[in-house]
Protein backbone atom coordinates (compact mmCIF):
# COMPACT_ATOMS: atom_id res chain seq x y z
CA UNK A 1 -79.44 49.01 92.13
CA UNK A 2 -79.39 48.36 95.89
CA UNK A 3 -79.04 51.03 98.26
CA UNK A 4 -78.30 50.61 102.01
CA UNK A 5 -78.88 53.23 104.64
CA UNK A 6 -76.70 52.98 107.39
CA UNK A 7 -75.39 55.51 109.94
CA UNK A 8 -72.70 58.03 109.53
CA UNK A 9 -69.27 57.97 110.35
CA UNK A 10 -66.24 60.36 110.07
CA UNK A 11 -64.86 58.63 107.33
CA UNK A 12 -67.89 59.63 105.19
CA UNK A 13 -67.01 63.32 105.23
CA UNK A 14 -65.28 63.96 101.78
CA UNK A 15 -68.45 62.50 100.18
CA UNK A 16 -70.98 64.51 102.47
CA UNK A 17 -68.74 67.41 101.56
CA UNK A 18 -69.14 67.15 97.71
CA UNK A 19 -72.88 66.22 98.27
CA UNK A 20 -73.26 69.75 100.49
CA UNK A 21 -71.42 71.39 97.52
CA UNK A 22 -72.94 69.91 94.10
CA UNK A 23 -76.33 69.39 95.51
CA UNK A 24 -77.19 72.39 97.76
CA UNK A 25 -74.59 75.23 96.62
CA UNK A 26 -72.36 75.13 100.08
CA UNK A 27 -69.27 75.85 99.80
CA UNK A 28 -67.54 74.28 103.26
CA UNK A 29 -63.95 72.94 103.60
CA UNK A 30 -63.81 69.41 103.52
CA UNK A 31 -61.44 69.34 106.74
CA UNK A 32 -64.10 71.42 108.28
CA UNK A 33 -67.06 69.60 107.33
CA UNK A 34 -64.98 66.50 109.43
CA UNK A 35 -64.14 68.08 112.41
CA UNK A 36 -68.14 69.24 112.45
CA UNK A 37 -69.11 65.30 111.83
CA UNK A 38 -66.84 64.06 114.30
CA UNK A 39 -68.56 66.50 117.21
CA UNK A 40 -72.61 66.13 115.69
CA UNK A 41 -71.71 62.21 115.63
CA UNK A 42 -70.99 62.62 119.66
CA UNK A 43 -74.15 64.59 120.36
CA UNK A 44 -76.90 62.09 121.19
CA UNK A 45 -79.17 65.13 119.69
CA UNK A 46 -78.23 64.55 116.47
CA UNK A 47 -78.56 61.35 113.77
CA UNK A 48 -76.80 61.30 110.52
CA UNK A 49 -77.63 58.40 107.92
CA UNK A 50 -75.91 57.62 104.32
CA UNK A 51 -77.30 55.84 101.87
CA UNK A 52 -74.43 54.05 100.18
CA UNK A 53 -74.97 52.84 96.18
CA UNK A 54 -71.93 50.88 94.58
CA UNK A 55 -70.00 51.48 97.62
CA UNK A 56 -70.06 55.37 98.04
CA UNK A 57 -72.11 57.67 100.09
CA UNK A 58 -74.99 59.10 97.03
CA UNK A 59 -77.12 60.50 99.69
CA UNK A 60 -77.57 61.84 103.70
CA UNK A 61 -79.48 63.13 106.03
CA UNK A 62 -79.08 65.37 109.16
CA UNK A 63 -81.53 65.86 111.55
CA UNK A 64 -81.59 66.77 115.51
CA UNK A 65 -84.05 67.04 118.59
CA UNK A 66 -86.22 70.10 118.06
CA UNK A 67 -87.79 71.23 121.66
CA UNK A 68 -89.25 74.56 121.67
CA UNK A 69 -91.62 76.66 124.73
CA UNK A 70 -94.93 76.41 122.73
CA UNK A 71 -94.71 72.91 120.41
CA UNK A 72 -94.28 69.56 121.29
CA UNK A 73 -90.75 67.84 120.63
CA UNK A 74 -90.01 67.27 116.78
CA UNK A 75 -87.35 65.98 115.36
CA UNK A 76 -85.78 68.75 112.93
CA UNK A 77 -83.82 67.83 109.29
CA UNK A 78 -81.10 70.33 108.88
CA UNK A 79 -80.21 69.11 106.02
CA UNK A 80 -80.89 66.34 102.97
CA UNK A 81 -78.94 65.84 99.72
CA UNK A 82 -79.05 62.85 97.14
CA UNK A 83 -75.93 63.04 94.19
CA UNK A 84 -77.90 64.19 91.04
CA UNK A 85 -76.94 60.95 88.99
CA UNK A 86 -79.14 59.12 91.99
CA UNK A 87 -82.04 61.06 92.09
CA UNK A 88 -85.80 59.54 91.28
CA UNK A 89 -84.44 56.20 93.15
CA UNK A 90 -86.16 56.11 96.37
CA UNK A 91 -82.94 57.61 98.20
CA UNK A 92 -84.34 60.45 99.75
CA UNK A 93 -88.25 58.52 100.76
CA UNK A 94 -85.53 56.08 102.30
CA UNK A 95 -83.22 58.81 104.28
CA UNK A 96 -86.82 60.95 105.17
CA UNK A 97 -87.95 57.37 106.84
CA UNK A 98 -84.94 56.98 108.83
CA UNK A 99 -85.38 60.25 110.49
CA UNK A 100 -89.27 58.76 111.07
CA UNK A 101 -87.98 55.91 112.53
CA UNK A 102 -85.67 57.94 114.53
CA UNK A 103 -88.35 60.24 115.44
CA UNK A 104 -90.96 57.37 116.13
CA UNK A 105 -89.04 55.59 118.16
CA UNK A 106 -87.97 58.22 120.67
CA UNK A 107 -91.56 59.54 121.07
CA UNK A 108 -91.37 62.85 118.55
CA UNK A 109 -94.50 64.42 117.68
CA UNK A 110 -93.45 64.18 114.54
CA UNK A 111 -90.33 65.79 112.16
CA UNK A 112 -90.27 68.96 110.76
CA UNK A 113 -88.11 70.89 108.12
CA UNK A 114 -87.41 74.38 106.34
CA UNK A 115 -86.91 74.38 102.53
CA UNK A 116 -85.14 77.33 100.62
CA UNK A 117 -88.69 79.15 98.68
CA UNK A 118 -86.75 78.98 95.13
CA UNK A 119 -86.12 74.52 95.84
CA UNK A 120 -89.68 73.78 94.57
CA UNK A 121 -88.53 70.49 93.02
CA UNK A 122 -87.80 69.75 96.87
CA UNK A 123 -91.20 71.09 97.89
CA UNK A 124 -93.23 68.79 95.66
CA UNK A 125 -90.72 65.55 96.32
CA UNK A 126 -91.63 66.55 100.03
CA UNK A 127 -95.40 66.88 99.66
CA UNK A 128 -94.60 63.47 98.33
CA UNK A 129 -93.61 62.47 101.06
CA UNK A 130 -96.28 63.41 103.39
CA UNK A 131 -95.60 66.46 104.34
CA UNK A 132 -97.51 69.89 104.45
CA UNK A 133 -96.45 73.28 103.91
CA UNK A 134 -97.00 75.36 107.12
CA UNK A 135 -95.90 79.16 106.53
CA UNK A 136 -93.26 81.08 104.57
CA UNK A 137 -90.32 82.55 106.58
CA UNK A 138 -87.45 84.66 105.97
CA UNK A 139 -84.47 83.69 107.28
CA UNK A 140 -82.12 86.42 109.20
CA UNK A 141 -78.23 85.42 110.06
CA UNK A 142 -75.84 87.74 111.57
CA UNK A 143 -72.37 86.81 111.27
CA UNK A 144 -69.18 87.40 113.82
C-alpha cells in the first residue's frame, strides 16, 4: 500500500470530518469543520497534513506554534486521527514526522501533545514514537 503525506486543503474536509467523528468521538458539522479549515489553512501558525491511501484522506494531523512565558517554543499537535481500517501502517509515525519536520525546520525546541488519560492505545503508539509522558492534567472548559 503506498501512502503519501501531503498538505491539507479545503477540499479534504468531509474526510477530516468523518476521521474527527469515527476515530476520536467528535461530533462537528461537516460545513463547520470547512469553514474552520479554510481559516487554520490561512494562519501561518498552523500546519495540517493528510496522508492519502487509494486516493482518500485515511489519516491527519493538526498542529500549531506553541510559545508560552516560561518554555521554549514547541510546536503543539491538536489533534491526530488515522481511519481504523489503516491503523498499524506507519500512518501516524509518518503524520508525527511531518510535524518534526515542521518543527525542525522552523527552529522548535521540540513538539509537544496532550492525550485523553482513558486513549492508552495512543499513549503506548506515542511512547513509540519517542515521546515521554510529562504529568497528568485535568482539563477545565467553560462554554458561552
Amino acid at each position: 500500500m503506498k501512502i503519501n503525506i501531503r498538505e491539507c486543503t479545503t477540499l479534504d474536509y468531509m474526510d477530516i470530518a468523518l476521521l474527527n467523528k469515527n476515530e476520536m468521538g467528535y461530533e462537528y458539522p461537516a460545513s463547520d469543520t470547512k469553514k474552520k479549515l479554510e481559516q487554520l489553512l490561512n494562519d501561518s501558525n498552523h500546519k495540517i497534513y493528510v496522508a492519502i491511501a487509494y486516493d482518500k484522506v485515511v489519516g491527519y494531523v493538526h498542529a500549531n506554534n506553541h510559545d508560552l512565558l516560561y518554555a521554549p517554543h514547541l510546536k503543539n499537535i491538536m489533534g491526530i486521527a488515522v481511519a481504523s481500517d489503516f491503523k498499524k501502517n506507519g500512518i501516524g509515525k509518518m503524520l508525527l514526522n511531518e510535524v518534526e519536520k515542521w518543527a525542525w525546520d522552523t527552529g522548535a525546541y521540540g513538539v509537544r501533545l496532550v492525550s485523553g488519560l482513558a486513549r492508552t492505545g495512543a499513549h503506548a503508539f506515542y511512547v513509540s514514537c519517542g515521546y515521554g509522558g510529562i504529568k497528568d492534567q485535568k482539563n477545565f472548559k467553560k462554554m458561552f
